[in-house]
Protein backbone atom coordinates (compact mmCIF):
# COMPACT_ATOMS: atom_id res chain seq x y z
CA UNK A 1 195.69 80.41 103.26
CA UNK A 2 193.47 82.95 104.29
CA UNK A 3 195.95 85.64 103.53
CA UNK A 4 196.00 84.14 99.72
CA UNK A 5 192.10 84.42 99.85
CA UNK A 6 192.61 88.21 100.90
CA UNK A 7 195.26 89.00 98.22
CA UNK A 8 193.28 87.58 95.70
CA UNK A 9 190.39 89.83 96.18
CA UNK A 10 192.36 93.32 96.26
CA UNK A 11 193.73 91.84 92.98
CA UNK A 12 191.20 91.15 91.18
CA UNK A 13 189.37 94.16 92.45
CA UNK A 14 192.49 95.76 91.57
CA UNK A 15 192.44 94.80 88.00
CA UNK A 16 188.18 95.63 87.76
CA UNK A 17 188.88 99.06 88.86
CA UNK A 18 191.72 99.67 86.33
CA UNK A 19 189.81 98.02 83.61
CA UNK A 20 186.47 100.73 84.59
CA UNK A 21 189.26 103.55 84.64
CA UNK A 22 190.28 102.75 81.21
CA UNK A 23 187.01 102.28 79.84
CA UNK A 24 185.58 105.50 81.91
CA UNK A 25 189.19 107.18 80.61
CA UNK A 26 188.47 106.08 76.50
CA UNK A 27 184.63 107.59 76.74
CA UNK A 28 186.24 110.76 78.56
CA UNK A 29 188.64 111.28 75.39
CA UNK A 30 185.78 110.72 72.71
CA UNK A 31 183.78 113.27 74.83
CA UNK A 32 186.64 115.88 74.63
CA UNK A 33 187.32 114.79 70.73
CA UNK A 34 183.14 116.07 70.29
CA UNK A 35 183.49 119.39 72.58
CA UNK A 36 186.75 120.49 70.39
CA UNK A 37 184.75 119.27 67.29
CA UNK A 38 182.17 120.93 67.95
CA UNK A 39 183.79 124.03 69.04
CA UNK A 40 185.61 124.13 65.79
CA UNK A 41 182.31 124.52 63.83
CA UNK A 42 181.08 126.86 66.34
CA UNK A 43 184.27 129.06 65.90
CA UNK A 44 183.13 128.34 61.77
CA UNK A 45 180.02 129.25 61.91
CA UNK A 46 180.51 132.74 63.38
CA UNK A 47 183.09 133.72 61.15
CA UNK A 48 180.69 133.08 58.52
CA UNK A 49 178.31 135.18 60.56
CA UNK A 50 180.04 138.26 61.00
CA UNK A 51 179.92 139.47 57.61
CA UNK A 52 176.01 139.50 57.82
CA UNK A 53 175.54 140.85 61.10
CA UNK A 54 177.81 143.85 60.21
CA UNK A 55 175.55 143.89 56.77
CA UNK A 56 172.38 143.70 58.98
CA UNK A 57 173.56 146.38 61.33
CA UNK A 58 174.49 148.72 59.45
CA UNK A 59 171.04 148.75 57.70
CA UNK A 60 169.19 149.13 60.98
CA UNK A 61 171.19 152.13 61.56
CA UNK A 62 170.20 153.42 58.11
CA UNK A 63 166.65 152.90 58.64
CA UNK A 64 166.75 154.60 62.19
CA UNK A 65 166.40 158.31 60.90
CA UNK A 66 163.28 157.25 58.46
CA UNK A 67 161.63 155.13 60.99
CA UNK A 68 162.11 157.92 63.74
CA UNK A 69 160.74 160.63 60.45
CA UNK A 70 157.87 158.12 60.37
CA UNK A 71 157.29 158.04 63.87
CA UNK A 72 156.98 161.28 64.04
CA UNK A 73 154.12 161.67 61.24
CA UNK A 74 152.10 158.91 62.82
CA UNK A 75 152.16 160.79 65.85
CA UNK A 76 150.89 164.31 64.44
CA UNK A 77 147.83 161.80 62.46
CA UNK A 78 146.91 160.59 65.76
CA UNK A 79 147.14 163.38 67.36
CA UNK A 80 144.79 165.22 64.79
CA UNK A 81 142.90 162.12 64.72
CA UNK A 82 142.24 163.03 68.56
CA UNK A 83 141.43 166.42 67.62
CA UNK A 84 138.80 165.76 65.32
CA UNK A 85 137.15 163.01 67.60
CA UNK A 86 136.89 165.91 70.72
CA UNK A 87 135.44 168.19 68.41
CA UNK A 88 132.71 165.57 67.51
CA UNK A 89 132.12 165.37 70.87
CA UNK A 90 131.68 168.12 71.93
CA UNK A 91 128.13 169.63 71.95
CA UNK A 92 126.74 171.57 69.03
CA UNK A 93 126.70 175.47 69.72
CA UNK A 94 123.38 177.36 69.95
């Protein structure tokens, strides 16, 4: 009797854990059904991208010489700038 008692338990304990596998299994699936989904419009969204980046680098590089040129200039006008404030300072001649 107390060996049917015994059974009994690992059965139905049995049959719990196979029921939490499948349900555990079924959430597992929808979860990898959302990753590839998601993927997919990931995998969208930067072919759609590429065209624009290439667009937007290839302007930065055409701006680099005239930013540099302009770099340059605002470096001479301080630098004048710093001339002309020394020569305010310094003391009047006699």
């Amino acid at each position: 009797m107390l060996w049917w008692i015994s059974g009994g338990i690992v059965l139905l304990s049995l049959i719990v854990l196979v029921a939490a596998v499948m349900s555990t299994a079924g959430r597992v699936r929808q979860f990898d059904n959302t990753a590839q989904s998601l993927q997919r419009r990931l995998l969208d969204g930067e072919k759609r991208l590429q065209p624009h980046l290439a667009r937007l680098q290839q302007t930065a590089e055409a701006m680099q010489p005239r930013l540099e040129a302009m770099q340059e200039q605002a470096l001479i006008i301080q630098a004048r700038r710093g001339e002309l404030e020394d020569a305010d300072q310094r003391p009047a001649a006699r």
